[in-house]
C-alpha atoms as a PDB file:
ATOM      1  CA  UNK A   1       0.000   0.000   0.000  1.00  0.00           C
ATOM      2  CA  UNK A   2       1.018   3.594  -1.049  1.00  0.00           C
ATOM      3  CA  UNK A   3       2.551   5.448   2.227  1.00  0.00           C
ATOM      4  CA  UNK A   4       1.295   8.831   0.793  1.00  0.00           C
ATOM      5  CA  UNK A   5       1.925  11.021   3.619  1.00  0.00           C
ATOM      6  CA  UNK A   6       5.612  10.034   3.044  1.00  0.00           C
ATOM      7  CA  UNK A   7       5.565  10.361  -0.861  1.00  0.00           C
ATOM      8  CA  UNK A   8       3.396  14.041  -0.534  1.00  0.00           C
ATOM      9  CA  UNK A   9       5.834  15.145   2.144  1.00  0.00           C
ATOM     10  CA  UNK A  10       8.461  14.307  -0.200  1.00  0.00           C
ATOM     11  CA  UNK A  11       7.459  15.709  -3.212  1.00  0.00           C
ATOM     12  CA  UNK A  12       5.834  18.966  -1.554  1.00  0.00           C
ATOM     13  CA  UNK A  13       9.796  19.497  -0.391  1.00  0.00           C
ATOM     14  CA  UNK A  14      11.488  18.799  -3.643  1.00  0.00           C
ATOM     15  CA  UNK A  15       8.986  21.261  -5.166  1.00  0.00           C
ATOM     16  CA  UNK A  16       9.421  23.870  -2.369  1.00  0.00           C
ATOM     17  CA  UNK A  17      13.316  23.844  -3.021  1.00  0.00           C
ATOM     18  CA  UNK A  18      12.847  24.510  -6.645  1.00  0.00           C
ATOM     19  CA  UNK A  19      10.624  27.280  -5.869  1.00  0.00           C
ATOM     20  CA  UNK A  20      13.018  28.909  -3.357  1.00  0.00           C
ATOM     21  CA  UNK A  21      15.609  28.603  -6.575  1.00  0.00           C
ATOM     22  CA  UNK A  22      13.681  30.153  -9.087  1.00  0.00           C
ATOM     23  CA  UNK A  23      12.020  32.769  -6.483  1.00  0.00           C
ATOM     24  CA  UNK A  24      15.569  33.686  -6.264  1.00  0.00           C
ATOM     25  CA  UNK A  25      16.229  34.104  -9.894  1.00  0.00           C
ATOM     26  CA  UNK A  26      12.772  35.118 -11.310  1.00  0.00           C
ATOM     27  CA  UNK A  27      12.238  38.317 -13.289  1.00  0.00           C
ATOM     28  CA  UNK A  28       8.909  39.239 -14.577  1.00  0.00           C
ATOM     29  CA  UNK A  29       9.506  38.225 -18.301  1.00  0.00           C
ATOM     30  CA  UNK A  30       9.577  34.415 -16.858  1.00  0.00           C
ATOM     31  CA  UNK A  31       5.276  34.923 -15.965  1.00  0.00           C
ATOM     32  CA  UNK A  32       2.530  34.375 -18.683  1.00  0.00           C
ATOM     33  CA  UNK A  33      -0.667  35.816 -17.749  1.00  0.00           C
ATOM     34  CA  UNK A  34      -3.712  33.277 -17.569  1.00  0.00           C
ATOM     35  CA  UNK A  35      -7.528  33.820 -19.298  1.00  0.00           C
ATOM     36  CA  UNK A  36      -8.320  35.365 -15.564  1.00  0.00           C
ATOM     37  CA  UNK A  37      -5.333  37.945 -15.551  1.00  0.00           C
ATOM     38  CA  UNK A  38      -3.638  35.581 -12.942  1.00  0.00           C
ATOM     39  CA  UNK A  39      -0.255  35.202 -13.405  1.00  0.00           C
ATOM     40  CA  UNK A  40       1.702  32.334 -13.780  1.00  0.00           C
ATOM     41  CA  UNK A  41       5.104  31.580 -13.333  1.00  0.00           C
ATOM     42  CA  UNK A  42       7.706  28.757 -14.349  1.00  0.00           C
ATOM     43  CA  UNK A  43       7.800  27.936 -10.924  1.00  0.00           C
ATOM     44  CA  UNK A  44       4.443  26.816 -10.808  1.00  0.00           C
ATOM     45  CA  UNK A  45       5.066  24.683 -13.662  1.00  0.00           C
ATOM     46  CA  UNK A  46       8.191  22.734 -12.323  1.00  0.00           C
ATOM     47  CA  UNK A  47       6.683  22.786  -8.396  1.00  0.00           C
ATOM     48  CA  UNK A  48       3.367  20.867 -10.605  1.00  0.00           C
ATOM     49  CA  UNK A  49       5.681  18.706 -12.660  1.00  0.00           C
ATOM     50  CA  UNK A  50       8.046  17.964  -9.891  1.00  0.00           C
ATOM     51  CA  UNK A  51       4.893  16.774  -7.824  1.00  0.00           C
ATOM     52  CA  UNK A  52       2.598  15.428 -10.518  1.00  0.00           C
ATOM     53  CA  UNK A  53       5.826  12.912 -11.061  1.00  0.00           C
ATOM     54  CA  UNK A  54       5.821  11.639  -7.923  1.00  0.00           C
ATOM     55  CA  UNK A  55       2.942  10.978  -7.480  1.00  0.00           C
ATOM     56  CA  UNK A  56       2.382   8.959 -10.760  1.00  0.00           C
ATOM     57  CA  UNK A  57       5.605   7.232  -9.764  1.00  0.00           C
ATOM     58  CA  UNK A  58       4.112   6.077  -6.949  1.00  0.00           C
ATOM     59  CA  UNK A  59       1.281   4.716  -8.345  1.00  0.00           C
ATOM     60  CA  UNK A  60       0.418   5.336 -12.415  1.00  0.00           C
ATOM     61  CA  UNK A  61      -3.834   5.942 -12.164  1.00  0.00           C
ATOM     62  CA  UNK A  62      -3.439   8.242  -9.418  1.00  0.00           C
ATOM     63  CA  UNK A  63      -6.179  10.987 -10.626  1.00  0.00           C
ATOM     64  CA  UNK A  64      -4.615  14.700  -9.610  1.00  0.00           C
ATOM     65  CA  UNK A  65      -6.604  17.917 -10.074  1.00  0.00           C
ATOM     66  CA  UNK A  66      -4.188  20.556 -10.422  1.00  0.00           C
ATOM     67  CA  UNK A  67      -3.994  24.413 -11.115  1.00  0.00           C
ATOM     68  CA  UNK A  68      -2.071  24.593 -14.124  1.00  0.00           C
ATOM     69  CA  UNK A  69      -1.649  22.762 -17.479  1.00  0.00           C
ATOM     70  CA  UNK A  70       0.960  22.622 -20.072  1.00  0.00           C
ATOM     71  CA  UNK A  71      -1.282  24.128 -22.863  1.00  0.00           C
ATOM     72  CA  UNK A  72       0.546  27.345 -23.218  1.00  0.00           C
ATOM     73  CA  UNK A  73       3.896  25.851 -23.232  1.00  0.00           C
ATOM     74  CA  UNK A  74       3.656  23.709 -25.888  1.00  0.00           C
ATOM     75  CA  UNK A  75       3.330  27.324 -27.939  1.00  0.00           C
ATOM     76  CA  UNK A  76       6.072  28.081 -30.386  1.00  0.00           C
ATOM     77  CA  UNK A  77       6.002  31.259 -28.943  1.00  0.00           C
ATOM     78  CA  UNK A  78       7.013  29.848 -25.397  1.00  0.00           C
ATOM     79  CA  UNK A  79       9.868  28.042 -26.394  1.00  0.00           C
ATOM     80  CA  UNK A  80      12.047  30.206 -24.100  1.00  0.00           C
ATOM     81  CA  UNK A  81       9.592  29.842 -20.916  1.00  0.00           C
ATOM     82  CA  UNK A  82       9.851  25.873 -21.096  1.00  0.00           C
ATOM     83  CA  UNK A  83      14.042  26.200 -21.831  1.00  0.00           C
ATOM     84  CA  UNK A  84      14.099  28.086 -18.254  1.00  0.00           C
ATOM     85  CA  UNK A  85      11.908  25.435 -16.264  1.00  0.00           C
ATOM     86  CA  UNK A  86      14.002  22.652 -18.053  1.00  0.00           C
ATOM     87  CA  UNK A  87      17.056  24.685 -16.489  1.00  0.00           C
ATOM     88  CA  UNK A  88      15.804  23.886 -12.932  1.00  0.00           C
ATOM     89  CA  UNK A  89      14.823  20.464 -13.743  1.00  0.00           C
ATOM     90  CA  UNK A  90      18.138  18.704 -14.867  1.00  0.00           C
ATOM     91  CA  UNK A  91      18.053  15.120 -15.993  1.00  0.00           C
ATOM     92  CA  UNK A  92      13.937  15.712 -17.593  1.00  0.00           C
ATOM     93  CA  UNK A  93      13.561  15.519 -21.255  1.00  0.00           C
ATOM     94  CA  UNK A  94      11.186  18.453 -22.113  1.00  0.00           C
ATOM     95  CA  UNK A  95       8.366  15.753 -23.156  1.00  0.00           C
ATOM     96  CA  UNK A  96       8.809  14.691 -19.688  1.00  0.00           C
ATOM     97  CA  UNK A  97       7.907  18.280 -17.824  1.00  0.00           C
ATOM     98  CA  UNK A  98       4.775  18.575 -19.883  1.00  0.00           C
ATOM     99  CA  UNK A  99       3.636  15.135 -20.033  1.00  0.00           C
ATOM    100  CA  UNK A 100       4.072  15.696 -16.154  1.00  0.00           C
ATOM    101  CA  UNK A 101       2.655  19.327 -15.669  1.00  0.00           C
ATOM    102  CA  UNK A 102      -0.415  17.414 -17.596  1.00  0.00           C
ATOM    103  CA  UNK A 103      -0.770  14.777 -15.225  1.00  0.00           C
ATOM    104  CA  UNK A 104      -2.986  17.362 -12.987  1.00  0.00           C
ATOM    105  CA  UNK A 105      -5.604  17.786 -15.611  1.00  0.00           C
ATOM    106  CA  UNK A 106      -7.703  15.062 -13.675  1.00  0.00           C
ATOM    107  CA  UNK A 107     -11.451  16.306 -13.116  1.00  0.00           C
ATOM    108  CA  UNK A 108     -11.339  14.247  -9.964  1.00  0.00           C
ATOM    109  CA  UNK A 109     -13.065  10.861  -8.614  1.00  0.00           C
ATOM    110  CA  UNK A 110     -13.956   9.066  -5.847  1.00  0.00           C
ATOM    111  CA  UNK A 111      -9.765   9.464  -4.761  1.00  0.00           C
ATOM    112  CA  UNK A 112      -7.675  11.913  -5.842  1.00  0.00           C
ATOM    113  CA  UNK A 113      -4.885  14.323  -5.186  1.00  0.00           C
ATOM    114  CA  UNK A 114      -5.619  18.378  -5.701  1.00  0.00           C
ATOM    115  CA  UNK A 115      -3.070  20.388  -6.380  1.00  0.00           C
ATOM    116  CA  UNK A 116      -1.954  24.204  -6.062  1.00  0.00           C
ATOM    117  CA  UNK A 117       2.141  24.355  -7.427  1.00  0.00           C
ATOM    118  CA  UNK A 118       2.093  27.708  -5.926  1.00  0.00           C
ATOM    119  CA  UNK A 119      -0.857  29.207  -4.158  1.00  0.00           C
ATOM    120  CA  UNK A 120      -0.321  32.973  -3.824  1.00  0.00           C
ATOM    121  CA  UNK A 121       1.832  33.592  -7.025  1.00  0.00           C
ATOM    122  CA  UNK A 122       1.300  37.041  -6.498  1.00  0.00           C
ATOM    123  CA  UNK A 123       3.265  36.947  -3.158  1.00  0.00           C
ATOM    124  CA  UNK A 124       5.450  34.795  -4.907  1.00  0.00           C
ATOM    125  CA  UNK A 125       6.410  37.417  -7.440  1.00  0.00           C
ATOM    126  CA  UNK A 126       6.966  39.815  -4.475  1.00  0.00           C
ATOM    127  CA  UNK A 127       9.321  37.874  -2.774  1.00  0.00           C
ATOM    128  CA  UNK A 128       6.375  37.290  -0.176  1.00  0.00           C
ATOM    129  CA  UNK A 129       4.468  34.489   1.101  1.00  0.00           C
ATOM    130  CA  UNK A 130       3.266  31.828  -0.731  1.00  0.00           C
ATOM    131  CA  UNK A 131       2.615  28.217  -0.339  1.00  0.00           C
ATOM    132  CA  UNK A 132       2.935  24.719  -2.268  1.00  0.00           C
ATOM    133  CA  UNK A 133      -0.316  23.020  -1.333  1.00  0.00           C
ATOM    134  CA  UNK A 134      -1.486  19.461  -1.626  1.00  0.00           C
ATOM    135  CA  UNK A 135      -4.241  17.098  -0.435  1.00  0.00           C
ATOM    136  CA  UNK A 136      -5.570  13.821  -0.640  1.00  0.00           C
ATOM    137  CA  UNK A 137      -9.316  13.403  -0.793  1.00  0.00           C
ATOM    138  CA  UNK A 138     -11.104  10.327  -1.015  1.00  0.00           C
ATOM    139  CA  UNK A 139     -15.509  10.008  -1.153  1.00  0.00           C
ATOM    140  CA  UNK A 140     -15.607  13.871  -0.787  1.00  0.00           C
ATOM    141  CA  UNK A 141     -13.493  13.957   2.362  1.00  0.00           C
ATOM    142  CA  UNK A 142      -9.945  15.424   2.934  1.00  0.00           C
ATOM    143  CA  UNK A 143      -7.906  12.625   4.257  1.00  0.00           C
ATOM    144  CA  UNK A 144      -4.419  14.593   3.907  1.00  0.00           C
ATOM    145  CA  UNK A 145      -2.695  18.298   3.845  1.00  0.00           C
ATOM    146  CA  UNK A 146       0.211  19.163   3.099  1.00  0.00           C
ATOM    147  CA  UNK A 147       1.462  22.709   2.823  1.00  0.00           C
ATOM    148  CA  UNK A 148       5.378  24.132   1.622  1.00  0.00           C
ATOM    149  CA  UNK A 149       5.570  27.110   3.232  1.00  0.00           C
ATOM    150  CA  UNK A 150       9.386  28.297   2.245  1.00  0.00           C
ATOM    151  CA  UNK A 151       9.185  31.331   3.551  1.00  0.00           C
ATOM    152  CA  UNK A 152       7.732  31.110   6.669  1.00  0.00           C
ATOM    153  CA  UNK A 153       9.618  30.246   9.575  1.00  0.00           C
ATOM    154  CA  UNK A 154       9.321  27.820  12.261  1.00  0.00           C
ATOM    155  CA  UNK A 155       7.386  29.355  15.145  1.00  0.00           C
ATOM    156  CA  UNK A 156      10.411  31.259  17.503  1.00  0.00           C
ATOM    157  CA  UNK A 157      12.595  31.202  14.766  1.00  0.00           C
ATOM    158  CA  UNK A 158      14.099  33.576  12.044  1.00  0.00           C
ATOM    159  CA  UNK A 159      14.781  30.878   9.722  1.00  0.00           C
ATOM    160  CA  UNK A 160      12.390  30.621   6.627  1.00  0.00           C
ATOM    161  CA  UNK A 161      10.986  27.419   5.152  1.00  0.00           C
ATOM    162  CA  UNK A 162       8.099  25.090   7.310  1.00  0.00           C
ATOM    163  CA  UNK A 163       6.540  21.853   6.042  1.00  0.00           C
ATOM    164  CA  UNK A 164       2.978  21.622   7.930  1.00  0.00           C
ATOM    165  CA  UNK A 165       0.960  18.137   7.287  1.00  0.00           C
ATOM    166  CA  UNK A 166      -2.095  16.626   8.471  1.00  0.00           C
ATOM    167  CA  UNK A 167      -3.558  13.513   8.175  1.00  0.00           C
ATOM    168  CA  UNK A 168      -7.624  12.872   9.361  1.00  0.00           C
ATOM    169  CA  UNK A 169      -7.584  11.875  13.108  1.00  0.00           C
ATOM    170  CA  UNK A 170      -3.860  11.886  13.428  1.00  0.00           C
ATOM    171  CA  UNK A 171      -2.815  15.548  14.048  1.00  0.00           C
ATOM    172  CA  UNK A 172      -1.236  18.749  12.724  1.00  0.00           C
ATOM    173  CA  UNK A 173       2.254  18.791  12.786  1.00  0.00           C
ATOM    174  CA  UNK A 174       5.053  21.533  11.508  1.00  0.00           C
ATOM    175  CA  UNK A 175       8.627  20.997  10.964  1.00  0.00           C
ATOM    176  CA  UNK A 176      11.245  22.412   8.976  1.00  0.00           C
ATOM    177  CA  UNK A 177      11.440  21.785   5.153  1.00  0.00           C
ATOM    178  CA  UNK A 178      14.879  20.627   5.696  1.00  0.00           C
ATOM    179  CA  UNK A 179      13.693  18.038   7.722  1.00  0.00           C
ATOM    180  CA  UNK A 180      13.914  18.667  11.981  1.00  0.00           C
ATOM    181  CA  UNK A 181      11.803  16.662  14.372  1.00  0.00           C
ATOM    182  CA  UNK A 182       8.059  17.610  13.658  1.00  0.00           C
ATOM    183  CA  UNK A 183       6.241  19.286  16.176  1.00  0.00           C
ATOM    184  CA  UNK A 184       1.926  18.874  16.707  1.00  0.00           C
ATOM    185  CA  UNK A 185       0.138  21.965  16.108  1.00  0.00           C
ATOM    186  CA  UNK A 186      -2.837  23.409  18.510  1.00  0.00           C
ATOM    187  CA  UNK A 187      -4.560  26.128  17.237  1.00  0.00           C
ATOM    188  CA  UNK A 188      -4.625  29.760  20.122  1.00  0.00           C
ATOM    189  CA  UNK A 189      -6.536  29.289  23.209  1.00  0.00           C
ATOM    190  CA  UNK A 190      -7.821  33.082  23.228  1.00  0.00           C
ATOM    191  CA  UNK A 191     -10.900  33.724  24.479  1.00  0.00           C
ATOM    192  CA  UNK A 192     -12.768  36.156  25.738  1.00  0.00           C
ATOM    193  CA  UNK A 193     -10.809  39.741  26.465  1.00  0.00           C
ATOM    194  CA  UNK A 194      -7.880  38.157  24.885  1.00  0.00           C
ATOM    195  CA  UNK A 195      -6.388  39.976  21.221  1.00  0.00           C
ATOM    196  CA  UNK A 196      -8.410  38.808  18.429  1.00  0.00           C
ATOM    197  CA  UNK A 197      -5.603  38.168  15.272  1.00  0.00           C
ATOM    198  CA  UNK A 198      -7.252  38.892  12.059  1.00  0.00           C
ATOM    199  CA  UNK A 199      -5.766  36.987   8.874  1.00  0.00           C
ATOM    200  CA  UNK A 200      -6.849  38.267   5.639  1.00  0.00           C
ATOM    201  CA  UNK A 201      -5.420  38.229   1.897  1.00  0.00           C
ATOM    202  CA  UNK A 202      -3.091  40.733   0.680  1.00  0.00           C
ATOM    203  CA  UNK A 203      -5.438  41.145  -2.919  1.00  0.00           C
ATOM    204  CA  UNK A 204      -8.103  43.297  -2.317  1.00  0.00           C
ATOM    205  CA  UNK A 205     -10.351  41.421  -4.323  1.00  0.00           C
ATOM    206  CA  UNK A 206      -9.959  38.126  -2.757  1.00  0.00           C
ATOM    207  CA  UNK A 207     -13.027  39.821  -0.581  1.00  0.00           C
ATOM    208  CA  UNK A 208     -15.626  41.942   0.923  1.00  0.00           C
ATOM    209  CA  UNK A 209     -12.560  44.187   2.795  1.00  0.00           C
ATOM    210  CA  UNK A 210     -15.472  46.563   3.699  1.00  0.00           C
ATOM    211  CA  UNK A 211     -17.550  43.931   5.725  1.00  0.00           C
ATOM    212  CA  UNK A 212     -15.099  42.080   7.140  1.00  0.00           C
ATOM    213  CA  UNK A 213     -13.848  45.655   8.630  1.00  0.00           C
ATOM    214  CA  UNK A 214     -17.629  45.829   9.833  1.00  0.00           C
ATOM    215  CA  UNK A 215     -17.145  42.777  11.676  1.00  0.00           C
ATOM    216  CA  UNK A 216     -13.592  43.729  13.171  1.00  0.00           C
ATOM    217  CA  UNK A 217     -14.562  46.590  14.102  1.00  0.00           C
ATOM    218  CA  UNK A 218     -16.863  44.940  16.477  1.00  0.00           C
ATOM    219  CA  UNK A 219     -13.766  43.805  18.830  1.00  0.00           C
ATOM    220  CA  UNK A 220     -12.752  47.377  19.532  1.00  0.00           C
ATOM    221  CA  UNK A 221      -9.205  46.972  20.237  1.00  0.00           C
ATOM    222  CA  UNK A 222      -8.415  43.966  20.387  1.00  0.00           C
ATOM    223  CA  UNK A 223      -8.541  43.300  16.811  1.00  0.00           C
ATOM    224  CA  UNK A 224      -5.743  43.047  14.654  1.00  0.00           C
ATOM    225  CA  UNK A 225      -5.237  42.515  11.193  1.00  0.00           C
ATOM    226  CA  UNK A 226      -2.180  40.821   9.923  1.00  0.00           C
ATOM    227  CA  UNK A 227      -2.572  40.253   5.638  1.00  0.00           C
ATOM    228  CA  UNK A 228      -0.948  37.202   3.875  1.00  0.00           C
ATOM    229  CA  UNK A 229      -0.793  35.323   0.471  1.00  0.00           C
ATOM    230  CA  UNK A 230      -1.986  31.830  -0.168  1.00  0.00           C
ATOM    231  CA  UNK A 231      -2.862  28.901   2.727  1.00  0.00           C
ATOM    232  CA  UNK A 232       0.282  30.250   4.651  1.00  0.00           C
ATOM    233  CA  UNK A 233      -2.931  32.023   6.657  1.00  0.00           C
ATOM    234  CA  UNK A 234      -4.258  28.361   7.648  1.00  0.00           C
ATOM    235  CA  UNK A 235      -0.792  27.425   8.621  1.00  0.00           C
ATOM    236  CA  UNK A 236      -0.491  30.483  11.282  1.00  0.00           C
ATOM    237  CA  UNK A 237      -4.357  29.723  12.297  1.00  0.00           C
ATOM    238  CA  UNK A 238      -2.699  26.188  12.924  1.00  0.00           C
ATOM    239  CA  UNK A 239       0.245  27.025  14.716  1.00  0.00           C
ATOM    240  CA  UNK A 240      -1.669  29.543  17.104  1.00  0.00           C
ATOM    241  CA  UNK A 241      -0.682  32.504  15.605  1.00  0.00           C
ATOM    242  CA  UNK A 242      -4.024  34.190  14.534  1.00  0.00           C
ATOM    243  CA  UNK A 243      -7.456  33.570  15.746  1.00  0.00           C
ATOM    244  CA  UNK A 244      -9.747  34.008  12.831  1.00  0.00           C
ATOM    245  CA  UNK A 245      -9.089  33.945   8.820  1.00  0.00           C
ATOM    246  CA  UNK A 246     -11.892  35.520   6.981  1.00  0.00           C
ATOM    247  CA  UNK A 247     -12.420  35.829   3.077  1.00  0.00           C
ATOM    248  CA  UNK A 248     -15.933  37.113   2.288  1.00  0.00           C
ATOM    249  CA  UNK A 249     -17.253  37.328  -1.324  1.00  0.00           C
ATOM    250  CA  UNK A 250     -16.461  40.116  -2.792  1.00  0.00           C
ATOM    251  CA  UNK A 251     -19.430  41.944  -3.866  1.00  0.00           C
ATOM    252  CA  UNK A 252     -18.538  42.536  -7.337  1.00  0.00           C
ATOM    253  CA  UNK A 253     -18.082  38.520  -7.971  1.00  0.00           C
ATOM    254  CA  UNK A 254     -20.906  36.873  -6.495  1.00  0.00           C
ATOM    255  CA  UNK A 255     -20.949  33.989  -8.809  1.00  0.00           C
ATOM    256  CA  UNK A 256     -17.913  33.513  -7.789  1.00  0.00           C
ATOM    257  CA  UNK A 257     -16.743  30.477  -6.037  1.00  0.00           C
ATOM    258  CA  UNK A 258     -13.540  29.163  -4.401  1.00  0.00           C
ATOM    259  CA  UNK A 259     -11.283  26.299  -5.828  1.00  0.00           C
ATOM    260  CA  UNK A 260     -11.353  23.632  -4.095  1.00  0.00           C
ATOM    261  CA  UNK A 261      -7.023  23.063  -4.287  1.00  0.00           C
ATOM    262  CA  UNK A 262      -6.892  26.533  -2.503  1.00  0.00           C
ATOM    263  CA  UNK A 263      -8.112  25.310   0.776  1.00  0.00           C
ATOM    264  CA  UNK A 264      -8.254  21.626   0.989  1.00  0.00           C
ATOM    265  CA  UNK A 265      -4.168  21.270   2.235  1.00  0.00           C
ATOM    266  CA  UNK A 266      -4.764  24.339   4.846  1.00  0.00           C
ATOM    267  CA  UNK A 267      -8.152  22.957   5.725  1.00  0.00           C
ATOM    268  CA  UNK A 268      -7.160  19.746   7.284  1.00  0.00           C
ATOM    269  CA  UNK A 269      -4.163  21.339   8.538  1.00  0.00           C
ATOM    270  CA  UNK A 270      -6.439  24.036  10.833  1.00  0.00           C
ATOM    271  CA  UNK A 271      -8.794  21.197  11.339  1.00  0.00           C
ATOM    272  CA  UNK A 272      -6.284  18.552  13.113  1.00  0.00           C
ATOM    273  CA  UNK A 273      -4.811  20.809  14.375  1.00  0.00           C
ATOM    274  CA  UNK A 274      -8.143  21.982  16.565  1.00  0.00           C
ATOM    275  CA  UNK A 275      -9.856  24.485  14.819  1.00  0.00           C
ATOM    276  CA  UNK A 276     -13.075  25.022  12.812  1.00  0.00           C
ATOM    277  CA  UNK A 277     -13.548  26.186   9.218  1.00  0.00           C
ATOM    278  CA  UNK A 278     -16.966  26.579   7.613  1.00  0.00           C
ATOM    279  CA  UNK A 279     -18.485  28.987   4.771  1.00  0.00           C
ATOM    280  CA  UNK A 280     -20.034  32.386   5.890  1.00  0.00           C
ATOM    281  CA  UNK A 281     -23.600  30.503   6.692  1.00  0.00           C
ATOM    282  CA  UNK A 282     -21.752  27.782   9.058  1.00  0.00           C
ATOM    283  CA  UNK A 283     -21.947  25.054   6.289  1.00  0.00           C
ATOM    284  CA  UNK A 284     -19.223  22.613   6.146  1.00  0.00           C
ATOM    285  CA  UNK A 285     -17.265  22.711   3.129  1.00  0.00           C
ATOM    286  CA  UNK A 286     -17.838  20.262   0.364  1.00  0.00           C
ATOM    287  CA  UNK A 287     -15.328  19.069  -1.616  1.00  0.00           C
ATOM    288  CA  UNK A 288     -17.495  16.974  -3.986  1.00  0.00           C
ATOM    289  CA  UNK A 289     -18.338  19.415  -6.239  1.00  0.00           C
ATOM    290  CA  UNK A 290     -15.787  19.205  -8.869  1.00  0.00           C
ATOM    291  CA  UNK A 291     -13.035  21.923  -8.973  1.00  0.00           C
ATOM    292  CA  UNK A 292     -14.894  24.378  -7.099  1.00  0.00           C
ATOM    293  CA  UNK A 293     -16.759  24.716  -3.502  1.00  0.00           C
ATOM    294  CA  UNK A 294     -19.596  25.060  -5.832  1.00  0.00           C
ATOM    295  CA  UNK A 295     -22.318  24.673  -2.565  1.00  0.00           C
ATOM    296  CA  UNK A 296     -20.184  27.394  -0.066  1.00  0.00           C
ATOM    297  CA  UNK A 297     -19.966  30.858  -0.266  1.00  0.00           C
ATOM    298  CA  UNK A 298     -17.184  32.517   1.694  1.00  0.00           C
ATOM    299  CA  UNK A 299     -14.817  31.040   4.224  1.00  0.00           C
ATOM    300  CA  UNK A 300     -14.620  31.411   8.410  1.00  0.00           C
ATOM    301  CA  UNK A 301     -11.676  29.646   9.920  1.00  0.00           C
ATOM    302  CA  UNK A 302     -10.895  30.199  13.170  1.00  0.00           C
ATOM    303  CA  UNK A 303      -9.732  28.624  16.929  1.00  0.00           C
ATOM    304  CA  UNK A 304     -13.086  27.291  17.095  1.00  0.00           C
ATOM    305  CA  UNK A 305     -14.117  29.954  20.110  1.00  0.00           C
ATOM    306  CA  UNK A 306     -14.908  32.944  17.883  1.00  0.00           C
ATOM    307  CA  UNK A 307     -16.412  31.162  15.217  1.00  0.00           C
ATOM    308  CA  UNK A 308     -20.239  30.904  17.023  1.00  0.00           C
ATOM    309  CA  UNK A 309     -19.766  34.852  17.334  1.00  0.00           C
ATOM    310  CA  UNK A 310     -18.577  35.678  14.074  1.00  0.00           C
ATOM    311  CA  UNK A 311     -21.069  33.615  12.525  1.00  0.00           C
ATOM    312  CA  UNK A 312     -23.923  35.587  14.167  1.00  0.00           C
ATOM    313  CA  UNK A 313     -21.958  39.047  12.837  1.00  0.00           C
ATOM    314  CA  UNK A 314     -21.886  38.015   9.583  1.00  0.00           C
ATOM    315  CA  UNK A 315     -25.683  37.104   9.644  1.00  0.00           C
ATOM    316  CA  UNK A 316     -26.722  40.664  11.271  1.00  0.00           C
ATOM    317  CA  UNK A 317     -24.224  42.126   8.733  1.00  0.00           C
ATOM    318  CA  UNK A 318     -23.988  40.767   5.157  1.00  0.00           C
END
């Protein structure tokens, strides 16, 4: 049987290290620009390829619905863009990255991986956070979470790069990505006249800023807002270092809904680790919907004590 904690741990690492390397290197004429102006960059190509491999490697059927496919590489016209990813990927034939990067064109199943090479890409491109996120999800649930987070540091320490992973009933851990001891995650213990850590997304239009201002506003002060890229926000929730993460629609997109391989790693990671995530109406997420969370609108994670109370503000405010 398949030990696919080990082999997602693995591969999330090996893709993280590439990242770091190219974040290093990048300049802006190595992005293409996708149908919904969101950039993407030839690190999320080789993270994708790098993890797509491994997991076919580890067994061939393996279904894996990623972000990104190989579509606009295979253009004449970005013949340079797939010379620089096979630059960081020494020893693949270029056949190889995009047969690879293609793997993750899965529309799911009753198992399957989902992928996100590089959730935040923006932050990415800033030299900020961002976060290599994968998860295992078999009949709908989320059985494992694993989240790259190289440039976020252990908790009481300066050094960058964490590995957090979950697995259902087992725990939250975090250790470094260059492999120390794990150590099991509990989400903060604040309560009642205690700060209240807000985590929200650096992009404005990631969601209602307005009403979820409402709703801080509401703590007086002992609010605070700290803003991050990608699922690195679940990973702090995890690790204790925020009490609520909160990503309302934004009114001008109300069709819009979230994809499901930019919350399923962090999910189970906040979830094992003791917390609670639901959509804005207190519905539990459902991830067997296709590539979206077609049947949720809006996201409330949290240390499980505020989320009763924020639920309730939400309700007397949207």
């Amino acid at each position: 049987m398949t030990d696919w904690l080990k082999t997602a741990r693995e591969a999330v690492i090996s893709a993280s290290a590439v990242c770091r390397e190219i974040q290093h290197q990048l300049i802006s004429a190595d992005t293409l620009t996708k149908k919904d102006r969101s950039p993407v960059t030839i690190a999320d190509y080789a993270s994708q390829a790098i993890i797509c491999k491994a997991l076919r490697e580890a067994e061939a059927g393996i279904a894996i619905v990623g972000e990104e496919d190989a579509a606009e590489l295979r253009r004449p016209e970005n013949a340079a863009l797939l010379d620089k990813i096979h630059q960081f990927l020494p020893g693949w034939q270029k056949n190889e990255i995009l047969e690879a990067i293609d793997a993750g064109n899965s529309s799911g199943g009753e198992f399957f991986f989902t992928l996100d090479p590089i959730d935040g890409t923006k932050g990415f491109l800033r030299g900020e956070q961002y976060a290599v996120a994968l998860a295992y999800i078999a009949n709908g649930a989320v059985e494992l979470g694993v989240l790259g987070c190289p440039n976020l540091p252990l908790p009481g320490s300066s050094d960058g790069g964490t590995l957090y992973f979950a697995q259902s009933g087992r725990g939250s851990f975090v250790g470094s990505l260059d492999g120390s001891v794990p150590q099991q995650l509990h989400v903060s213990a604040h309560g009642d006249k205690d700060p209240v850590r807000f985590l929200e997304s650096v992009e404005s239009g990631h969601g209602d800023l307005g009403l979820q201002e409402e709703i801080r506003k509401v703590f007086g002060q002992r609010a605070q807002i700290v803003r991050h890229d990608s699922q690195v926000k679940y990973a702090i929730v995890a690790g204790g270092g925020a009490e609520v993460y909160l990503r309302l629609p934004n009114p001008e997109k109300p069709d819009y809904r979230e994809k499901i391989w930019d919350h399923a790693a962090g999910y189970l990671v906040v979830k094992e680790a003791g917390g609670q995530i639901t959509d804005m109406t207190g519905q539990e997420l459902n991830f067997n919907l296709g590539k979206t969370l077609a049947g949720n609108r809006g996201l409330l994670v949290s240390n499980g004590y505020f989320h009763p109370s924020i639920l309730k503000l939400i309700g007397e405010y949207a």
